[in-house]
C-alpha atoms as a PDB file:
ATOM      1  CA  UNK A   1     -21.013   2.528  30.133  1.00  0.00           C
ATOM      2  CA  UNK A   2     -18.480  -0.003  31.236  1.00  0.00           C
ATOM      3  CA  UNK A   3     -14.916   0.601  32.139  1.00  0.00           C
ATOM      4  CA  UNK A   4     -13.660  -1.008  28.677  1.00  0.00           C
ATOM      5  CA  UNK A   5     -15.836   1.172  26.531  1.00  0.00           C
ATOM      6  CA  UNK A   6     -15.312   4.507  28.931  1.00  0.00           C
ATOM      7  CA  UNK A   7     -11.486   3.762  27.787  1.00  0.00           C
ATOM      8  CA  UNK A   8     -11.923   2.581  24.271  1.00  0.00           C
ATOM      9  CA  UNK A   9     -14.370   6.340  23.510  1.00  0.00           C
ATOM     10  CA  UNK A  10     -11.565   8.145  25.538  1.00  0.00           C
ATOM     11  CA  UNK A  11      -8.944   6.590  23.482  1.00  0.00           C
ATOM     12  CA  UNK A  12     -10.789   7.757  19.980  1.00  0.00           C
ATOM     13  CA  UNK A  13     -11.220  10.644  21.522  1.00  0.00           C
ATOM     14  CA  UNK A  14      -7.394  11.126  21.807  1.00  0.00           C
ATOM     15  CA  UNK A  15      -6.588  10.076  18.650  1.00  0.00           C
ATOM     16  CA  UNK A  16      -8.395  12.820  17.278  1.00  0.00           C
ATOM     17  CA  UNK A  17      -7.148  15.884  19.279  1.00  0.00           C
ATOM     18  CA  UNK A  18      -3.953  14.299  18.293  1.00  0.00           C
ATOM     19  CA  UNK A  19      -4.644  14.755  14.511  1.00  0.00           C
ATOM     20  CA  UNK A  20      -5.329  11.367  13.576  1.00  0.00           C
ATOM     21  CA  UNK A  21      -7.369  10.654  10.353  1.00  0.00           C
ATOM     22  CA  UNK A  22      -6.219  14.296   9.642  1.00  0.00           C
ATOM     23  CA  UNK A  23      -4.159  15.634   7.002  1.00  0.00           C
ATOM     24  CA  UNK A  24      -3.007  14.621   3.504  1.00  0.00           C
ATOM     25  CA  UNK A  25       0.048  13.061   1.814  1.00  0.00           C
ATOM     26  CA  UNK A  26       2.964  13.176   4.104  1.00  0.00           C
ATOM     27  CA  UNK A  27       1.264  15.056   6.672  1.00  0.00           C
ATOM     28  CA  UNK A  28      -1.538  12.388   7.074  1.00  0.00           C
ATOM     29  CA  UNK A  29      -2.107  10.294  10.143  1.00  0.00           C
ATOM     30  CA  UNK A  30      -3.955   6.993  10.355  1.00  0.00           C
ATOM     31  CA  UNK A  31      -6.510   6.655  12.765  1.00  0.00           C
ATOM     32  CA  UNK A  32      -5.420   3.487  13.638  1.00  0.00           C
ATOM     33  CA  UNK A  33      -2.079   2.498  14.051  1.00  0.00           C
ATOM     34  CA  UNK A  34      -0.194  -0.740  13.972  1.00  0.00           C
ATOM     35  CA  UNK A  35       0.924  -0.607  17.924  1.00  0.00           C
ATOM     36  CA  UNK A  36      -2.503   0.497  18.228  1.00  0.00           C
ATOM     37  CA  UNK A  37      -4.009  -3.275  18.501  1.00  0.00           C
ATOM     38  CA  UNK A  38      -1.888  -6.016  19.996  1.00  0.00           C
ATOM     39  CA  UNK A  39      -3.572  -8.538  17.473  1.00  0.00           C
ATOM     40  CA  UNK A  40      -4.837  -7.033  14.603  1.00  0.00           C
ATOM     41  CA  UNK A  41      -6.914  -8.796  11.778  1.00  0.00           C
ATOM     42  CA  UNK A  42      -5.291 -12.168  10.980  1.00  0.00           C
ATOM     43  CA  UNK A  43      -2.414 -11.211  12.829  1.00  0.00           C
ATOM     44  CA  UNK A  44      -0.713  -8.994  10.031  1.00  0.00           C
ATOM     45  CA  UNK A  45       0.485  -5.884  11.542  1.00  0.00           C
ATOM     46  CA  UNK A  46       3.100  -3.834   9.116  1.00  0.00           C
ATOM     47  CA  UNK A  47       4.439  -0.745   8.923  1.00  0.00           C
ATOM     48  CA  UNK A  48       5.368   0.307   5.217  1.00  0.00           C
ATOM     49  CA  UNK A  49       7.555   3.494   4.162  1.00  0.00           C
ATOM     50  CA  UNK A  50       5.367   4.601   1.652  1.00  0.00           C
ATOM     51  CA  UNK A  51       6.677   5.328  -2.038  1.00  0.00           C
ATOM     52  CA  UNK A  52       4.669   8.108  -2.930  1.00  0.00           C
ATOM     53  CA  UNK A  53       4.105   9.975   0.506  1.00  0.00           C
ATOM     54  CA  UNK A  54       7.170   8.930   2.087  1.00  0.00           C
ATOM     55  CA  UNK A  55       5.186   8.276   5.582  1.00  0.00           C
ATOM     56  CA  UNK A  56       4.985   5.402   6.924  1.00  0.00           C
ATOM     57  CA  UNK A  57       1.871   3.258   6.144  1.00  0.00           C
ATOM     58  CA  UNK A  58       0.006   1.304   8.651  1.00  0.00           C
ATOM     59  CA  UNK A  59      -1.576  -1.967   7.539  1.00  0.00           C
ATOM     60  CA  UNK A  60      -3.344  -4.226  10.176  1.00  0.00           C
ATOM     61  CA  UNK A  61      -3.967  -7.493   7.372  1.00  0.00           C
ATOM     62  CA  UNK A  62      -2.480  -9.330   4.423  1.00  0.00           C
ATOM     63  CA  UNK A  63      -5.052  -8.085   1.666  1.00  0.00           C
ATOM     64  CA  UNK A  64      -4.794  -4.509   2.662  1.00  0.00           C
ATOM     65  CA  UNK A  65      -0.230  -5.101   2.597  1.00  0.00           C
ATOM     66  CA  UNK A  66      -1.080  -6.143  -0.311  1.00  0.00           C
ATOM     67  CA  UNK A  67      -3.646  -3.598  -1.457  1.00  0.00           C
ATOM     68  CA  UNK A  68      -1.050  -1.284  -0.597  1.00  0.00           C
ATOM     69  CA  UNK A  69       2.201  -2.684  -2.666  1.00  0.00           C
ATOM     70  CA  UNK A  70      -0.553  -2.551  -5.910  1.00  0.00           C
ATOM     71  CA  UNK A  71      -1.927   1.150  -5.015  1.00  0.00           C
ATOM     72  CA  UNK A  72       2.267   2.121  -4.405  1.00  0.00           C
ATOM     73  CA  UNK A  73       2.857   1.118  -7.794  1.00  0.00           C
ATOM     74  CA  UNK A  74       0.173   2.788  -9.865  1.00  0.00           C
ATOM     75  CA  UNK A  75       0.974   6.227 -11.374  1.00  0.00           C
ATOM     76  CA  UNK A  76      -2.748   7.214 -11.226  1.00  0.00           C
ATOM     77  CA  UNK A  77      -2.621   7.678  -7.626  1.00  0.00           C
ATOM     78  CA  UNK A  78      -1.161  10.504  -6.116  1.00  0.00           C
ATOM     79  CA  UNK A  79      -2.214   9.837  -2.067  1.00  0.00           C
ATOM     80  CA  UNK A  80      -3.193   7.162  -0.086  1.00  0.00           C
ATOM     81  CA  UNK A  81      -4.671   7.525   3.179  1.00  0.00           C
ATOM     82  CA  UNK A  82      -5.461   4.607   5.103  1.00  0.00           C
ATOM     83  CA  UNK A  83      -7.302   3.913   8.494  1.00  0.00           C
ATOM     84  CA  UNK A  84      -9.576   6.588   7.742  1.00  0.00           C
ATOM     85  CA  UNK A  85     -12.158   7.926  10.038  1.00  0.00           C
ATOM     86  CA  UNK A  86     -15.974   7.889   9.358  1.00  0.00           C
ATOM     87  CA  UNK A  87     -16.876  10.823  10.615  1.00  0.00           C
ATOM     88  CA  UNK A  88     -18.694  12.468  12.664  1.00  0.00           C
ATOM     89  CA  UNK A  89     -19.832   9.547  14.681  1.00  0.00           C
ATOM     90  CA  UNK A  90     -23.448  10.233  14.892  1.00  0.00           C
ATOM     91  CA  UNK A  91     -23.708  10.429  10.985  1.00  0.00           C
ATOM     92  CA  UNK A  92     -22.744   6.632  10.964  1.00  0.00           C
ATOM     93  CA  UNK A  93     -24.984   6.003  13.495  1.00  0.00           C
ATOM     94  CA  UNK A  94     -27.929   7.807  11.671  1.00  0.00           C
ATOM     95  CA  UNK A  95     -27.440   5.559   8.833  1.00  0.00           C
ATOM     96  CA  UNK A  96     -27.370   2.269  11.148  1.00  0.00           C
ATOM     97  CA  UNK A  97     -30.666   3.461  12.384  1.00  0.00           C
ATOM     98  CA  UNK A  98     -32.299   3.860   9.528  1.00  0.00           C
ATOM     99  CA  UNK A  99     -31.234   0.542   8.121  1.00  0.00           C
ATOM    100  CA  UNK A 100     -31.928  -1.216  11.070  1.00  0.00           C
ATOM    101  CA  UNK A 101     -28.242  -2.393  11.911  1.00  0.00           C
ATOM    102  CA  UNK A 102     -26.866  -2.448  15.045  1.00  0.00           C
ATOM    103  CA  UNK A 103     -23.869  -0.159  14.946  1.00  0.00           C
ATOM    104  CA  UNK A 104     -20.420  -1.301  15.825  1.00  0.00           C
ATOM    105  CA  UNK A 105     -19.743  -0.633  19.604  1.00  0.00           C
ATOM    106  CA  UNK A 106     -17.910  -1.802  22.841  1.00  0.00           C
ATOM    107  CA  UNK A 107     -20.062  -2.784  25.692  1.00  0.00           C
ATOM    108  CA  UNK A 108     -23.028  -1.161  23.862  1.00  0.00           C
ATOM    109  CA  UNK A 109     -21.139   2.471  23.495  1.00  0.00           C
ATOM    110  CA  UNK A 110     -21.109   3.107  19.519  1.00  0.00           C
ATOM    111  CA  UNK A 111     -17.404   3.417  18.452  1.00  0.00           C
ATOM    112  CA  UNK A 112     -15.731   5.377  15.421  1.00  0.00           C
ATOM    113  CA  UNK A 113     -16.101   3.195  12.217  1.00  0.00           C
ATOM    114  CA  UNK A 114     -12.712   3.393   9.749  1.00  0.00           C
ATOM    115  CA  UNK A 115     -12.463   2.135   6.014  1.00  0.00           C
ATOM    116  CA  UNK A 116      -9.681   0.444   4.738  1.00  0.00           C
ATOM    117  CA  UNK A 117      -7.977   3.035   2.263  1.00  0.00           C
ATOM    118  CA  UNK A 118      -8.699   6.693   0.712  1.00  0.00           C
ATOM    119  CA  UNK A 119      -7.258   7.371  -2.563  1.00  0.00           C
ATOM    120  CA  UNK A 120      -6.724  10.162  -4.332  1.00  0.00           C
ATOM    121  CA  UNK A 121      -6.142   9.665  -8.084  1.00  0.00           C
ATOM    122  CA  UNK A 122      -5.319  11.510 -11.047  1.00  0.00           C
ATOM    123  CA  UNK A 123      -7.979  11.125 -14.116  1.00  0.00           C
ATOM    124  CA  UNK A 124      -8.424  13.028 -17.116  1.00  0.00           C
ATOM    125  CA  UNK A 125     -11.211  14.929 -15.069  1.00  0.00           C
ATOM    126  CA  UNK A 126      -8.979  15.910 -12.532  1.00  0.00           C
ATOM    127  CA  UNK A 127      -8.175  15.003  -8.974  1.00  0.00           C
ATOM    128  CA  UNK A 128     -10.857  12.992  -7.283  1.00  0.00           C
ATOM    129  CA  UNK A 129     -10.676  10.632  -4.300  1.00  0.00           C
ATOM    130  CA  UNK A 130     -12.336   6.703  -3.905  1.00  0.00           C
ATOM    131  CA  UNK A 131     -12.623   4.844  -1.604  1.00  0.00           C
ATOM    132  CA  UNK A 132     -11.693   0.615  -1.265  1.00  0.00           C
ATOM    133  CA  UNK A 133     -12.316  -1.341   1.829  1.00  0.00           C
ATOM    134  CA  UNK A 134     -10.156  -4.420   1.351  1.00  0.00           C
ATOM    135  CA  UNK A 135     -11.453  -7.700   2.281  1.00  0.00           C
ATOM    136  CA  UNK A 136     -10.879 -11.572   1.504  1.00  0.00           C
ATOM    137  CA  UNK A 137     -14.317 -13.107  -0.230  1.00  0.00           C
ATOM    138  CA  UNK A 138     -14.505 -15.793   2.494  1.00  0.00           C
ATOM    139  CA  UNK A 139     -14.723 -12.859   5.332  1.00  0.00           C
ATOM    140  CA  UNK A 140     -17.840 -11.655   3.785  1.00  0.00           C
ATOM    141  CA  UNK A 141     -20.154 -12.498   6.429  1.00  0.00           C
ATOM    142  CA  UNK A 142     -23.361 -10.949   6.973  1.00  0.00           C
ATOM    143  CA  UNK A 143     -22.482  -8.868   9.672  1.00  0.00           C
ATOM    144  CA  UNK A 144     -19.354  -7.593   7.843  1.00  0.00           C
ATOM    145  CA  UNK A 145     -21.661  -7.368   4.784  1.00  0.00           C
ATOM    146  CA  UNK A 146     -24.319  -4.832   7.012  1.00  0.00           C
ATOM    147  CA  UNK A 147     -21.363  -2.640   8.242  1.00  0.00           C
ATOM    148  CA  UNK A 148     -20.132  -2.683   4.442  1.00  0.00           C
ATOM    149  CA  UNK A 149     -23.275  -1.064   3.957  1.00  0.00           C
ATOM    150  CA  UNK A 150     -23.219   1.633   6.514  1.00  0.00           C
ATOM    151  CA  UNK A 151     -19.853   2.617   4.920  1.00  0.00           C
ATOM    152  CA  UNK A 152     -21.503   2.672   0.998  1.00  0.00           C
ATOM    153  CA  UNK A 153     -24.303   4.959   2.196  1.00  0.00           C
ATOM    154  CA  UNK A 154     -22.225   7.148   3.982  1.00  0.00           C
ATOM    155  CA  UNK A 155     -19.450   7.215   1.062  1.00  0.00           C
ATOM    156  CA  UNK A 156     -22.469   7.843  -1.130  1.00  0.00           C
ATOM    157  CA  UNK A 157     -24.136  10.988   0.387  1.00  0.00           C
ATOM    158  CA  UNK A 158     -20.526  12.489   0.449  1.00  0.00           C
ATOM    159  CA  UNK A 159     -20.423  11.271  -3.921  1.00  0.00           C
ATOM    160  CA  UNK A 160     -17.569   9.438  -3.280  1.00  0.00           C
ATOM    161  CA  UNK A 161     -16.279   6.317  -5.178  1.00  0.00           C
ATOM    162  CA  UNK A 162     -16.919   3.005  -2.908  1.00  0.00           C
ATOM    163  CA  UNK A 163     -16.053  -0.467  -3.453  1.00  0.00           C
ATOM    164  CA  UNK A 164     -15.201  -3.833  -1.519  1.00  0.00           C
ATOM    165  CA  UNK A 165     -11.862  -5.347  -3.174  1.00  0.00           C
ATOM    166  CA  UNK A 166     -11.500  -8.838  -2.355  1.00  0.00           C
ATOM    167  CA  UNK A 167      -8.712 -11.240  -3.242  1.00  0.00           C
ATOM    168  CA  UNK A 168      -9.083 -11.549  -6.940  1.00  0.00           C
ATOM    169  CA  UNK A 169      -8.749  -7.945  -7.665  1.00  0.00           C
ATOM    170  CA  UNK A 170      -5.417  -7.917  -5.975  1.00  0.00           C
ATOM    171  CA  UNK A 171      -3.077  -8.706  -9.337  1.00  0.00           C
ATOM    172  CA  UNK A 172      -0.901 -11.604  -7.584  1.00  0.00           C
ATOM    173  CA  UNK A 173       2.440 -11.154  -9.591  1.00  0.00           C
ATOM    174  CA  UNK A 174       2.605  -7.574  -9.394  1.00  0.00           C
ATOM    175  CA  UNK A 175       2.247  -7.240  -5.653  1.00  0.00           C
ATOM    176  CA  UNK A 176       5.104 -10.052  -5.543  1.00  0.00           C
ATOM    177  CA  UNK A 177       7.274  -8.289  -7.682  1.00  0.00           C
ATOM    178  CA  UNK A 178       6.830  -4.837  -5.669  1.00  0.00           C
ATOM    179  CA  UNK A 179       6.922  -6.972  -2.527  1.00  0.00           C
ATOM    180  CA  UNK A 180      10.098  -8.250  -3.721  1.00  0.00           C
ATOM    181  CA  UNK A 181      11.878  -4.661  -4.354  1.00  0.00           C
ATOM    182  CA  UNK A 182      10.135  -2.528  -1.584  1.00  0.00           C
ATOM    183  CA  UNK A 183      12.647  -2.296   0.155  1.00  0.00           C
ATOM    184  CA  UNK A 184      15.089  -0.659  -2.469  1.00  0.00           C
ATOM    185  CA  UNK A 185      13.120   2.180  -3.109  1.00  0.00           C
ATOM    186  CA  UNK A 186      15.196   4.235  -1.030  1.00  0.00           C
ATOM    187  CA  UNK A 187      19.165   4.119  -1.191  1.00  0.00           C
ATOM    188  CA  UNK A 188      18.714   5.354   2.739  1.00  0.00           C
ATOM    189  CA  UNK A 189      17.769   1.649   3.555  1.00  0.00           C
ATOM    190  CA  UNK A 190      21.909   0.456   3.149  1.00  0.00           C
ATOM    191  CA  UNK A 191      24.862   1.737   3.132  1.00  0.00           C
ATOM    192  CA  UNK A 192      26.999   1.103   0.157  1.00  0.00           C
ATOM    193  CA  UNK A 193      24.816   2.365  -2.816  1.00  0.00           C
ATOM    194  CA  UNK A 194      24.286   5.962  -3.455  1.00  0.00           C
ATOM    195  CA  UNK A 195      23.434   8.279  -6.356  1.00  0.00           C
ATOM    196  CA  UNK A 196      26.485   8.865  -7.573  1.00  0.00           C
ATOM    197  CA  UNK A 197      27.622   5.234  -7.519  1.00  0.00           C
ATOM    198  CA  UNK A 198      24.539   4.393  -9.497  1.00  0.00           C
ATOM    199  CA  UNK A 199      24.961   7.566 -11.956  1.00  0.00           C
ATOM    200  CA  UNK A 200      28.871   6.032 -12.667  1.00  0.00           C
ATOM    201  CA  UNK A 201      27.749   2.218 -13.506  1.00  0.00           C
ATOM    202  CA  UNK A 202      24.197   1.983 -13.998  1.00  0.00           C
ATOM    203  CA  UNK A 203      24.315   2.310 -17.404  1.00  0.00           C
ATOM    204  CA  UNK A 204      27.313  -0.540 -17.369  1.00  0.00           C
ATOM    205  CA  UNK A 205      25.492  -2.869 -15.091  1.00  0.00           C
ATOM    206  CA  UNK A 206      22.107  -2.349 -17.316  1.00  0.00           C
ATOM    207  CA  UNK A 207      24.253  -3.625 -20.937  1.00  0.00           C
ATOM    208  CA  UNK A 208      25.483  -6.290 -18.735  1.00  0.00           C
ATOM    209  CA  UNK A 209      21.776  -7.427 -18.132  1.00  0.00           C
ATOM    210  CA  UNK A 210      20.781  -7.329 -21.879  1.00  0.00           C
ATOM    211  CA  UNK A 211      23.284  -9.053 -22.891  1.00  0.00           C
ATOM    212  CA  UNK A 212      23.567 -11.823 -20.323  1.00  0.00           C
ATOM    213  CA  UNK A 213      19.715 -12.211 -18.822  1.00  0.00           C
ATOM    214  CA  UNK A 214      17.801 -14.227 -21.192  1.00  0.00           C
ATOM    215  CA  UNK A 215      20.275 -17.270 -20.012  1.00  0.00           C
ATOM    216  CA  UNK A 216      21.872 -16.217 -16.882  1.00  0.00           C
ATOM    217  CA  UNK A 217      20.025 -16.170 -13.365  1.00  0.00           C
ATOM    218  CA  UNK A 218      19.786 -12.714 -11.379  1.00  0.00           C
ATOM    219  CA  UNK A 219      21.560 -14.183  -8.658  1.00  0.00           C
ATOM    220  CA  UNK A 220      24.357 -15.359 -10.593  1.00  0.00           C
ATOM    221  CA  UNK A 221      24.559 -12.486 -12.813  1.00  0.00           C
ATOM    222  CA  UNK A 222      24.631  -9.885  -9.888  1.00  0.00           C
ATOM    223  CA  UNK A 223      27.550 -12.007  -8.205  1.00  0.00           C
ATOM    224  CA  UNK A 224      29.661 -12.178 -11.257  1.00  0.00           C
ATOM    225  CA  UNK A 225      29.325  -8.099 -12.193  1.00  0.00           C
ATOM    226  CA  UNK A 226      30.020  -7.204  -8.495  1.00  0.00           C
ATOM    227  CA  UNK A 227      33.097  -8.876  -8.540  1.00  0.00           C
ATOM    228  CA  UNK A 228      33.589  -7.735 -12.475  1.00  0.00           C
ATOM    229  CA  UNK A 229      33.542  -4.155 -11.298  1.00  0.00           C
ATOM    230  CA  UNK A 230      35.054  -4.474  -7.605  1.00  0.00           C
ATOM    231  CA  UNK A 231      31.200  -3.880  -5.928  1.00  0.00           C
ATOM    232  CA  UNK A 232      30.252  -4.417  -2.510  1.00  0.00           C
ATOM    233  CA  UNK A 233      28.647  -8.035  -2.741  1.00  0.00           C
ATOM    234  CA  UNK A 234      24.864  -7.582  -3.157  1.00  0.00           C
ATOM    235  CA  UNK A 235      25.225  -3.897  -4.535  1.00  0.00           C
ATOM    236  CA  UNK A 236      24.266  -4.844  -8.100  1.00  0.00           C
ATOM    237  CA  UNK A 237      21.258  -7.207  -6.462  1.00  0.00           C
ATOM    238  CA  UNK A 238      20.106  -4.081  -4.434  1.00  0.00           C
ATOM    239  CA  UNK A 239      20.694  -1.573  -7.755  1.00  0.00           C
ATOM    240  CA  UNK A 240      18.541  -3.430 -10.114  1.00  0.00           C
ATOM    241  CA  UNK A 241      15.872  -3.598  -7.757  1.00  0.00           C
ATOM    242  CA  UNK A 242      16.318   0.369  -7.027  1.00  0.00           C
ATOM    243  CA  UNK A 243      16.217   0.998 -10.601  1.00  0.00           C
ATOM    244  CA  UNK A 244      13.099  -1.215 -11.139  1.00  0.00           C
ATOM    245  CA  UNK A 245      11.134  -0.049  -8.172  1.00  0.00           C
ATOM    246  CA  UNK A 246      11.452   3.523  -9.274  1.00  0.00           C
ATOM    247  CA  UNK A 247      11.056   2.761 -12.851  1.00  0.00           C
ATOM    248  CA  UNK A 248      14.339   3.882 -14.418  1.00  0.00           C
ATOM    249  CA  UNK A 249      13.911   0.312 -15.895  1.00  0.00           C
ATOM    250  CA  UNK A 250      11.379  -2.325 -16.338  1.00  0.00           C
ATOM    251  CA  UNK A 251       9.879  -5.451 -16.092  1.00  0.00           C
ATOM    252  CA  UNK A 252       7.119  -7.354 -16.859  1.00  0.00           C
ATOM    253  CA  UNK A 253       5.728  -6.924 -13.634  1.00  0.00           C
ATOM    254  CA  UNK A 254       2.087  -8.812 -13.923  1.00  0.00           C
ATOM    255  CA  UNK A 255       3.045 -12.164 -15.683  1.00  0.00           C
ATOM    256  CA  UNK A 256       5.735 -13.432 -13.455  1.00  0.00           C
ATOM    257  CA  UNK A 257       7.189 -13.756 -10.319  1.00  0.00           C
ATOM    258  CA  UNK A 258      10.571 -12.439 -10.163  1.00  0.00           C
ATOM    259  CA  UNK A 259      12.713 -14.876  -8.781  1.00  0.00           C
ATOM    260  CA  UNK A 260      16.536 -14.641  -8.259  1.00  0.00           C
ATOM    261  CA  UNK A 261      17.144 -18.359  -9.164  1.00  0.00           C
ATOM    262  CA  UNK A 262      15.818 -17.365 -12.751  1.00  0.00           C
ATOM    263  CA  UNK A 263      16.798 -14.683 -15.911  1.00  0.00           C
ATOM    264  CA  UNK A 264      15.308 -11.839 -15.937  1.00  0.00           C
ATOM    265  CA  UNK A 265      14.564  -9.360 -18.955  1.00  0.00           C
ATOM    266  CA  UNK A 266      14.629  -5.859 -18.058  1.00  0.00           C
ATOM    267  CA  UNK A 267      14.080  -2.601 -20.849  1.00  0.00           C
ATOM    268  CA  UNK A 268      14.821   0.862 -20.250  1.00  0.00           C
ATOM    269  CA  UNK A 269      11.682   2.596 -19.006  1.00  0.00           C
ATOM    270  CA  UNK A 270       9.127   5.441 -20.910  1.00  0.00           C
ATOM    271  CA  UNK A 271       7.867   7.368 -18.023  1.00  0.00           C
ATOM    272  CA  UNK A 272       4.715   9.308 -18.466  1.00  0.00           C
ATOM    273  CA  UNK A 273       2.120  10.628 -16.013  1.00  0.00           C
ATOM    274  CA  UNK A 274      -0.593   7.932 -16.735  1.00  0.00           C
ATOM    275  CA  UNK A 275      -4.270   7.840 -15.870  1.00  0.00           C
ATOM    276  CA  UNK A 276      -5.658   5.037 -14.621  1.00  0.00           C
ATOM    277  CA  UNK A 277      -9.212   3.564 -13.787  1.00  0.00           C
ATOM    278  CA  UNK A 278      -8.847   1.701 -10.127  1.00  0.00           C
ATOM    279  CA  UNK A 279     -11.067  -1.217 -10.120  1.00  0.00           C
END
């Protein structure tokens, strides 16, 4: 064994007396993280605060940010785990062997293999989790495709879900439009809006909207009702996206992008725990 792979096993090695690939929901811990690689896959290394386990989510490529934003805003799924471990190593190598594929590896020293995300999701039979390795149609090479398989077999013998998402299965407006009010999700991100601010004008700043947003731009109406009622500028920019992101009201999230240069027609939301089928 070479230096680099002596260091690369001793690294996975420490990742996982260190809990990594462990746990669920908040308590969950990617076994690979962002500072992990100093270039990661197309050079898109992000750290995201997630919505529904309030950890924060390590993403090492566009498609699985992406990925991400889509999975955040579906009610179906309760947990996402991403980074996760194929383990233990030798089952992964049992499978190679048996199909003939060279196993990935560092200097000839088989590594731990990872898959994109595990989901847990809520369907009308229960909890159950899948699994979706995220990856753009034009990266599908055969050696990708041969590793891809190594991960469906093992998936399969544990009867979990497994599928390859590639770029048209990622619904391009939506991710936008959570893209676009991620950040608001949490009134710890500023520091002018809290809860009791929005309990005292929401409701004022919402009639404002349905009146006024079939021929007024967001931008311009948000400027106009901060100064109507004496806001911090940006407040009622930051609120609408707070209220949207969490679903107090909506949008039609999937056949637009929401842009602040346009109107924008927004409805009081029906929450309901919904079950979904994740393609």
């Amino acid at each position: 064994m070479t230096k680099r792979a002596d260091r690369k096993v001793k690294l996975q090695n420490n990742y996982l007396k260190k809990g990594r690939g462990q746990g669920v929901g908040e308590n969950y811990l990617p076994f690979i993280q962002a500072h992990d690689n100093k270039i990661a896959s197309e050079g898109w290394l992000t750290r995201h605060k997630g919505w529904k386990t309030k950890r924060t989510h390590h993403t090492l490529s566009e498609h699985e940010r992406k990925y991400l934003y889509y999975c955040e805003w579906l009610d179906g799924i309760s947990d996402i785990r991403e980074q996760w471990p194929l383990l233990p190593l030798e089952k992964t190598m049992e499978i190679a062997e048996q199909l003939g594929i060279i196993h990935p590896h560092l200097d000839g020293k088989s590594v731990i293999m990872t898959t994109d995300f595990m989901l847990t999701l809520r369907t009308i039979y229960g909890f159950r989790n899948v699994v979706r390795t995220i990856k753009p149609k034009e990266n599908l090479t055969v050696r990708t495709l041969e590793l891809f398989e190594i991960e469906r077999i093992y998936f399969a013998e544990l009867g979990i879900d497994w599928c390859i998402v590639t770029e048209d299965k990622i619904p391009y407006f939506l991710v936008k439009n959570v893209e676009w009010m991620a950040h608001a999700k949490y009134l710890d991100t500023q520091q002018v809006v809290n809860e009791e601010l929005i309990e005292l004008i929401a409701d004022d700043i919402y009639e404002i909207f349905i009146n006024d947003a079939a021929k007024t731009s967001i931008m311009n109406l948000c400027i106009r009702t901060d100064k109507a009622i004496g806001l911090t500028k940006g407040s009622c920019m930051f609120i609408l996206q707070h209220m949207l992101a969490n679903k107090k009201w909506e949008t039609e999230m999937n056949k637009k992008i929401i842009r602040e240069s346009e109107p924008l027609r927004i409805f009081k939301s029906d929450i309901q725990n919904k079950i979904i089928h994740l393609a």
